[in-house]
Protein backbone atom coordinates (compact mmCIF):
# COMPACT_ATOMS: atom_id res chain seq x y z
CA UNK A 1 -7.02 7.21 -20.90
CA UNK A 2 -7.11 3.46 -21.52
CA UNK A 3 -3.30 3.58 -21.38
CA UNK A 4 -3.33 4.68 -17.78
CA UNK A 5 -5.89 2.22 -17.24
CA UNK A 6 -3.97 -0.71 -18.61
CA UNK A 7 -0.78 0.40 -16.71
CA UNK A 8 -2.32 0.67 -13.18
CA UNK A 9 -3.67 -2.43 -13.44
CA UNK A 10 -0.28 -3.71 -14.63
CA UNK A 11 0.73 -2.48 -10.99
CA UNK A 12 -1.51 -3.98 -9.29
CA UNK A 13 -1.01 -7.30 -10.63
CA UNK A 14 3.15 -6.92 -10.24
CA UNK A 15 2.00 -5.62 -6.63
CA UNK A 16 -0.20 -8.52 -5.77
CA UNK A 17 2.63 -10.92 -7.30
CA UNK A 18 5.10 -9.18 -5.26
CA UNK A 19 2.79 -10.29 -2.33
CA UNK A 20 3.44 -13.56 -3.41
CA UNK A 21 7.37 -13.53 -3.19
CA UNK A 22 6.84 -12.04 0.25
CA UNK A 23 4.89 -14.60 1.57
CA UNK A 24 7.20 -17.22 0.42
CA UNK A 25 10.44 -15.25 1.98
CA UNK A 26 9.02 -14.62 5.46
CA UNK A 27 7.94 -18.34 6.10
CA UNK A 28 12.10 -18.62 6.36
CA UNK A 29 13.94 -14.75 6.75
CA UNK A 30 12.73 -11.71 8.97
CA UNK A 31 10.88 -9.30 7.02
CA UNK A 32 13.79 -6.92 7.75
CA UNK A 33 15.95 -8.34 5.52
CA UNK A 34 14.94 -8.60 2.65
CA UNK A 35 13.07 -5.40 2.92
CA UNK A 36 16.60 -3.85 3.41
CA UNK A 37 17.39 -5.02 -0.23
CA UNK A 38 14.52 -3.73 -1.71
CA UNK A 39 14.96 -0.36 -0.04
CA UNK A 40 18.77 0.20 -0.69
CA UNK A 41 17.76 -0.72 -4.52
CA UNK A 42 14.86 1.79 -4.13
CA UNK A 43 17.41 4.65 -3.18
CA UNK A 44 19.50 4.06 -5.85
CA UNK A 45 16.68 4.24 -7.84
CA UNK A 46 15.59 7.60 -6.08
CA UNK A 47 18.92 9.02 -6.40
CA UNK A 48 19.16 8.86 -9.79
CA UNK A 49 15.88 9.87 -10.39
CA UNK A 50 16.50 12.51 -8.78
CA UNK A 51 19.76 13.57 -10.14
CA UNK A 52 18.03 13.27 -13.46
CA UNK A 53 15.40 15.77 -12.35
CA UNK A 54 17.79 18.68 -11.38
CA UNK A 55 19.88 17.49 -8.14
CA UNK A 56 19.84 15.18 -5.17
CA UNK A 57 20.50 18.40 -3.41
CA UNK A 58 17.85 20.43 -4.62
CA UNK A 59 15.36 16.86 -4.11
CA UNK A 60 16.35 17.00 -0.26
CA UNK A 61 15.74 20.65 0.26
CA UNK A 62 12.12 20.77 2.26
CA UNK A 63 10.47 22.72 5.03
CA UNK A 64 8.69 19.79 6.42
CA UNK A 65 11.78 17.57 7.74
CA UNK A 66 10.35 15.96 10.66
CA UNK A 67 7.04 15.56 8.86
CA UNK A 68 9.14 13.74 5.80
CA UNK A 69 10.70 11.50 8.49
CA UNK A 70 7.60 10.31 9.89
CA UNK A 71 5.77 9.35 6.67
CA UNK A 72 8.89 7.62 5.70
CA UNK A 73 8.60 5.58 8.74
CA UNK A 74 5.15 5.25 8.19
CA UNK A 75 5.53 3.86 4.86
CA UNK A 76 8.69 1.31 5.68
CA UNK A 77 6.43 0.46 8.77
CA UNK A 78 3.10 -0.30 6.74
CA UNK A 79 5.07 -2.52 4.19
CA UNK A 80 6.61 -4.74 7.41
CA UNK A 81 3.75 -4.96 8.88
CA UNK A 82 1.92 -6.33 6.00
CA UNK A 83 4.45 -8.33 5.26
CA UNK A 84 4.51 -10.21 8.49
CA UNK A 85 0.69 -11.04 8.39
CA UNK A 86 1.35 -12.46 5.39
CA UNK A 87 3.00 -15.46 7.60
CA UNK A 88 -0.12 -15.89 9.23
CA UNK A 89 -2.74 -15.15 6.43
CA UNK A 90 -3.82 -15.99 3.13
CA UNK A 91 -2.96 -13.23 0.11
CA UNK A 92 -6.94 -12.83 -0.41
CA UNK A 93 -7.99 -12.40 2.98
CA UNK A 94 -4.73 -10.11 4.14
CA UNK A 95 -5.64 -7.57 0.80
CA UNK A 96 -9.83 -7.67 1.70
CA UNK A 97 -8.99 -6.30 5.18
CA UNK A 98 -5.99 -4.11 4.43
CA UNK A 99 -8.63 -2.38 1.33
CA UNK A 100 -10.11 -0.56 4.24
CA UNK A 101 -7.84 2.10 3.94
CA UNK A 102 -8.75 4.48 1.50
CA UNK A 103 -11.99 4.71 3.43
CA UNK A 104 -9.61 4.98 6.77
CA UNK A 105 -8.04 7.91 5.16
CA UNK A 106 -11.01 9.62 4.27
CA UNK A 107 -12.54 9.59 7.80
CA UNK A 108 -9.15 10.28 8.96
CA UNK A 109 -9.15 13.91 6.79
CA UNK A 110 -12.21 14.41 7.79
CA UNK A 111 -11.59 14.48 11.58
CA UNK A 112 -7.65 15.48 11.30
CA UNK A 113 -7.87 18.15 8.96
CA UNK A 114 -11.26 19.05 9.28
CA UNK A 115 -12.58 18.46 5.33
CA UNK A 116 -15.86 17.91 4.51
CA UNK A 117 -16.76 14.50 4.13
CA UNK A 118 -20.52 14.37 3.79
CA UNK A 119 -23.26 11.72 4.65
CA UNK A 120 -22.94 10.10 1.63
CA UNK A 121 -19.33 9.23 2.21
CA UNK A 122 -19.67 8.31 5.96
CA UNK A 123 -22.31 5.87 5.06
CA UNK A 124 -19.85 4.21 2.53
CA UNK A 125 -17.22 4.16 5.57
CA UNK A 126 -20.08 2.81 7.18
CA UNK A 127 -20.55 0.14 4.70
CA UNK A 128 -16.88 -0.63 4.53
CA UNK A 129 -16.59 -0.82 8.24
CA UNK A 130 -19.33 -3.70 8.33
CA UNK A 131 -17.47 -5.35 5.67
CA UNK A 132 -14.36 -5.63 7.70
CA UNK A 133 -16.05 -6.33 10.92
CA UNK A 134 -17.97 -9.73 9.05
CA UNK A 135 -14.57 -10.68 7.48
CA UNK A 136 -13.44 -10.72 11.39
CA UNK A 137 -16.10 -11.75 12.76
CA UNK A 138 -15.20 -10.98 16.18
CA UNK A 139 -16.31 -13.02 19.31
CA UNK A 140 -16.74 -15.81 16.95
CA UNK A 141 -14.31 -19.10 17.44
CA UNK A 142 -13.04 -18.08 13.95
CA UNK A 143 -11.77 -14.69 14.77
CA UNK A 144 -7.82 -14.72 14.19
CA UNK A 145 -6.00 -12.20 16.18
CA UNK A 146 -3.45 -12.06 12.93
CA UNK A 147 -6.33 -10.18 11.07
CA UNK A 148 -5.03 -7.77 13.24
CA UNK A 149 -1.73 -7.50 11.56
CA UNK A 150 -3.35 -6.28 7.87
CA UNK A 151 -5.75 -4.13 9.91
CA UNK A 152 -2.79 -2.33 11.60
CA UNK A 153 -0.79 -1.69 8.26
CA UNK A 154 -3.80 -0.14 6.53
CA UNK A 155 -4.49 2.02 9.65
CA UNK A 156 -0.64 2.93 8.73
CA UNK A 157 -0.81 3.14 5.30
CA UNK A 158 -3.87 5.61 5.91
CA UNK A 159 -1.87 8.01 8.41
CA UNK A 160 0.95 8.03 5.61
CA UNK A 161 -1.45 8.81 2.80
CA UNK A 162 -2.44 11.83 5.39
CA UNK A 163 0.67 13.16 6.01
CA UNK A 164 1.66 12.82 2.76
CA UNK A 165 -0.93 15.27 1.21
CA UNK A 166 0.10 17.54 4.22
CA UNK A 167 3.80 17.97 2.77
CA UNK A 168 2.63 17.53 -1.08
CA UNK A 169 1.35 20.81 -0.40
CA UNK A 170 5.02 22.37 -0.75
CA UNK A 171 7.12 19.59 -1.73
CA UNK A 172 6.99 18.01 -4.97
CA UNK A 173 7.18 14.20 -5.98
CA UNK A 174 11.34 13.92 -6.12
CA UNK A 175 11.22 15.17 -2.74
CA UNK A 176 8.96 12.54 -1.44
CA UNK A 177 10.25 9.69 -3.03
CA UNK A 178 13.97 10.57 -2.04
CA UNK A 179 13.24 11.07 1.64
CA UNK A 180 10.76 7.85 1.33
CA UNK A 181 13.45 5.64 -0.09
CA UNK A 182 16.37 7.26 2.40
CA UNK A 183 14.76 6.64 5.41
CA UNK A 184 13.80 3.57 4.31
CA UNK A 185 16.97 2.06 3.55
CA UNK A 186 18.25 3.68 7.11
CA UNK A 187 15.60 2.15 8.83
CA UNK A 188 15.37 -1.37 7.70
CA UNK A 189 19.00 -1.60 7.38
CA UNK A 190 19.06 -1.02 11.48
CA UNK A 191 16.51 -3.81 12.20
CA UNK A 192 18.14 -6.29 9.19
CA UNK A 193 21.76 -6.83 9.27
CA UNK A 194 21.58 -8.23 12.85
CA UNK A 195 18.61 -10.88 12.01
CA UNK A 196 20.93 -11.49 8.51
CA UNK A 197 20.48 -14.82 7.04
CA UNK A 198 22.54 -16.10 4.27
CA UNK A 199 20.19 -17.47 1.03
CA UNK A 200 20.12 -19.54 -1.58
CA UNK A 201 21.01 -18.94 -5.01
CA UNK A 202 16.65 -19.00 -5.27
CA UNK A 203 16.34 -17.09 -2.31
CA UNK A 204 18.83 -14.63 -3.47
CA UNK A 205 16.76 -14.78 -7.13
CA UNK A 206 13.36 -14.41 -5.67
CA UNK A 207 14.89 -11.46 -3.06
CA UNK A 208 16.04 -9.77 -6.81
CA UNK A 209 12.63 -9.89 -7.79
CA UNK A 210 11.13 -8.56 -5.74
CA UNK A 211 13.07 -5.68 -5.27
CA UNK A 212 13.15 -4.59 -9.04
CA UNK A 213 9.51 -5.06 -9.19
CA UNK A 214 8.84 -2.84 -6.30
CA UNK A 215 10.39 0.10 -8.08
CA UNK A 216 8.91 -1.56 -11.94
CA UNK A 217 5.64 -0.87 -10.30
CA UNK A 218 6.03 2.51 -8.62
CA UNK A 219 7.33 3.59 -12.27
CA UNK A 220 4.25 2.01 -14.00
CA UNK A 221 1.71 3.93 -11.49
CA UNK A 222 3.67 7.20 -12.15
CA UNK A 223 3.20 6.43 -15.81
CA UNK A 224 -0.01 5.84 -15.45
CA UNK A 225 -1.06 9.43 -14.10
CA UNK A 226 0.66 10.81 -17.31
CA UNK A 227 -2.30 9.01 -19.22
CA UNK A 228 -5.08 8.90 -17.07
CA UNK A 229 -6.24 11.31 -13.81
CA UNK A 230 -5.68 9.52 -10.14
CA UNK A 231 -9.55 9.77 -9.74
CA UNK A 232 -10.24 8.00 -12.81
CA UNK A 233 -7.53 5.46 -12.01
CA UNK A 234 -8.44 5.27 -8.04
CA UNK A 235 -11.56 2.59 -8.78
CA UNK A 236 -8.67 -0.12 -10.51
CA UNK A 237 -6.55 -0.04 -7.39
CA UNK A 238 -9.10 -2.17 -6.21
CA UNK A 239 -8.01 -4.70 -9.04
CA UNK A 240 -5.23 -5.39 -6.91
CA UNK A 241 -7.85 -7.49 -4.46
CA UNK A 242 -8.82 -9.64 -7.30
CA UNK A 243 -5.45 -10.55 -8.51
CA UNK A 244 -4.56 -11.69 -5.07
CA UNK A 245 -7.37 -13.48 -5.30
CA UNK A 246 -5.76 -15.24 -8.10
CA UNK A 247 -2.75 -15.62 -7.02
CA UNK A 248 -3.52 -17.08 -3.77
CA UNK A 249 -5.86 -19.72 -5.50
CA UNK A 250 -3.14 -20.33 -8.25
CA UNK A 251 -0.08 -20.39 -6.35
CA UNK A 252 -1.01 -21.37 -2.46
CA UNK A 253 -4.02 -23.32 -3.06
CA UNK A 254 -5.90 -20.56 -0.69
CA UNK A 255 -9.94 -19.55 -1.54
CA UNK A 256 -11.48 -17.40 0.76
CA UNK A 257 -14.56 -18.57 2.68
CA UNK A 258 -18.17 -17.48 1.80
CA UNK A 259 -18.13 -14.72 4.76
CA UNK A 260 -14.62 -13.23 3.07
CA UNK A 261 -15.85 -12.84 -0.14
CA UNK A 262 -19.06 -10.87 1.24
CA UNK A 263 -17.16 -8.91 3.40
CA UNK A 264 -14.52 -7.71 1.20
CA UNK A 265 -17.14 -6.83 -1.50
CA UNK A 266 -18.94 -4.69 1.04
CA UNK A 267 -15.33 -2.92 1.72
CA UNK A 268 -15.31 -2.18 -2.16
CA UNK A 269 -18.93 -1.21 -2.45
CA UNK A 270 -17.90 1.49 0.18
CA UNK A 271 -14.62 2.32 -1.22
CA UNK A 272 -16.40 2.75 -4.70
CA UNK A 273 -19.86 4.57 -3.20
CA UNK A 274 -16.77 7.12 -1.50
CA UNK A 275 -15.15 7.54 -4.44
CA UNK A 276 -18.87 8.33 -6.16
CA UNK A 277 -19.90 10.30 -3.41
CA UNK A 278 -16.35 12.83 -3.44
CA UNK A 279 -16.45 12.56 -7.80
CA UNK A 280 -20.57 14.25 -7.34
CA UNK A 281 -19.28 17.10 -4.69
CA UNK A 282 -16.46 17.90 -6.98
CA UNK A 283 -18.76 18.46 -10.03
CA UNK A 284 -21.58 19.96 -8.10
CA UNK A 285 -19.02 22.91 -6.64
CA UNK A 286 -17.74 23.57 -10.13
């Protein structure tokens, strides 16, 4: 248990550092491009994997094809989008909006596919919603219209987490990951090579990086779940908040404002209060 612990918050801090190379790379290239490198590294990745696990043929059979499609899209769309606030924002204040989105995808379920969600976990929605709306603080001279941007991925990331339990139902993990990674590489390759810069030697390094640490840290979270259960390990993706934190303070000289901090610990409080309030139901129907 403490193994899958330690190893998801390993990902989150490799995530939140990957966050860091981005926002360096898209003050100078179009998030396209170098999210074309990660992805064709990623497929390569899923290939073999795959291959490994009994056939890239048998990994691409699935009855869900259009549904595959568009949570692929979903997911190489979520990444871009967060990416590109990252030009505009701060690493602490982009990750204490875009941790809206588990509770997103729980009110999401509930309306889409009809589960019960309880008044327990709509007040925590509730909670997280306020959170969000002080961290904008809308009609306000301070309101940015680029806290859009982080708001709009994890609206994204939330429809992708939906459709992806919708075709987890018959196809397994290989499946998802190769279609995922496929589209992926399709996709971003379409919008990259014609904004294709040339980089530097370090641009070309930290472009390396970041790519092998996208699929280092989609390995460690997989490794994770052999040691620990996702609800367990669910409360410690919200690490990945306070590393940015860090990261943003250590690398960009960035510190959230007073009205940040509250807000994104009221979007916790009701991500953790949701994740209470589903653990209780589970327990109380057994």
């Amino acid at each position: 248990m403490r193994r899958g612990i330690g190893l998801c918050l390993l990902a989150m801090l490799v995530f939140a550092s990957q966050d860091a190379i981005t926002k360096v790379l898209v003050q100078e290239f179009a998030v396209a491009q170098f999210l074309m490198l990660r992805y064709w590294l990623f497929l390569a990745f899923a290939l073999g994997y795959a291959h490994w696990r009994g056939g890239i043929v048998a990994a691409a059979r699935t009855r869900h094809p259009w549904l595959q499609l568009l949570r692929s899209l979903l997911s190489v769309g979520e990444i871009a989008i967060f990416a590109l606030g990252l030009r505009y924002l701060g690493l602490a204040e982009s990750h204490a909006l875009f941790a809206v989105f588990p509770l997103l995808a729980m009110a999401l379920a509930g309306v889409v596919l009809g589960e019960f969600i309880g008044l327990r976990r709509w007040l925590a929605a509730a909670v997280g919603f306020l959170g969000t709306l002080i961290i904008l603080r809308p009609g306000l001279d301070l309101f940015e219209s680029a806290a859009l941007i982080p708001l709009s991925a994890a609206l994204a990331f939330a429809v992708y987490n939906l459709v992806t339990r919708l075709v987890s139902r018959e196809d397994g993990f290989t499946t998802n990951m190769l279609y995922m990674a496929a589209v992926g590489a399709v996709a971003s390759t379409i919008f990259g090579l014609p904004v294709w810069q040339a980089p530097s030697p370090g641009e070309w390094g930290l472009m390396g990086v970041l790519s092998v640490s996208g699929v280092f840290a989609h390995l460690l979270l997989v490794k994770a779940l052999e040691y620990a259960p996702a609800g367990v390990l669910q409360p410690f993706n919200y690490s990945l908040l306070v590393f940015a934190m860090f990261i943003g303070l250590l690398v960009f000289g960035e510190f959230p404002d007073a009205w940040t901090l509250v807000g994104a610990a009221l979007v916790v409080t009701g991500g953790f209060y949701a994740i209470g309030a589903s653990t209780f139901r589970k327990q109380s129907t057994v």
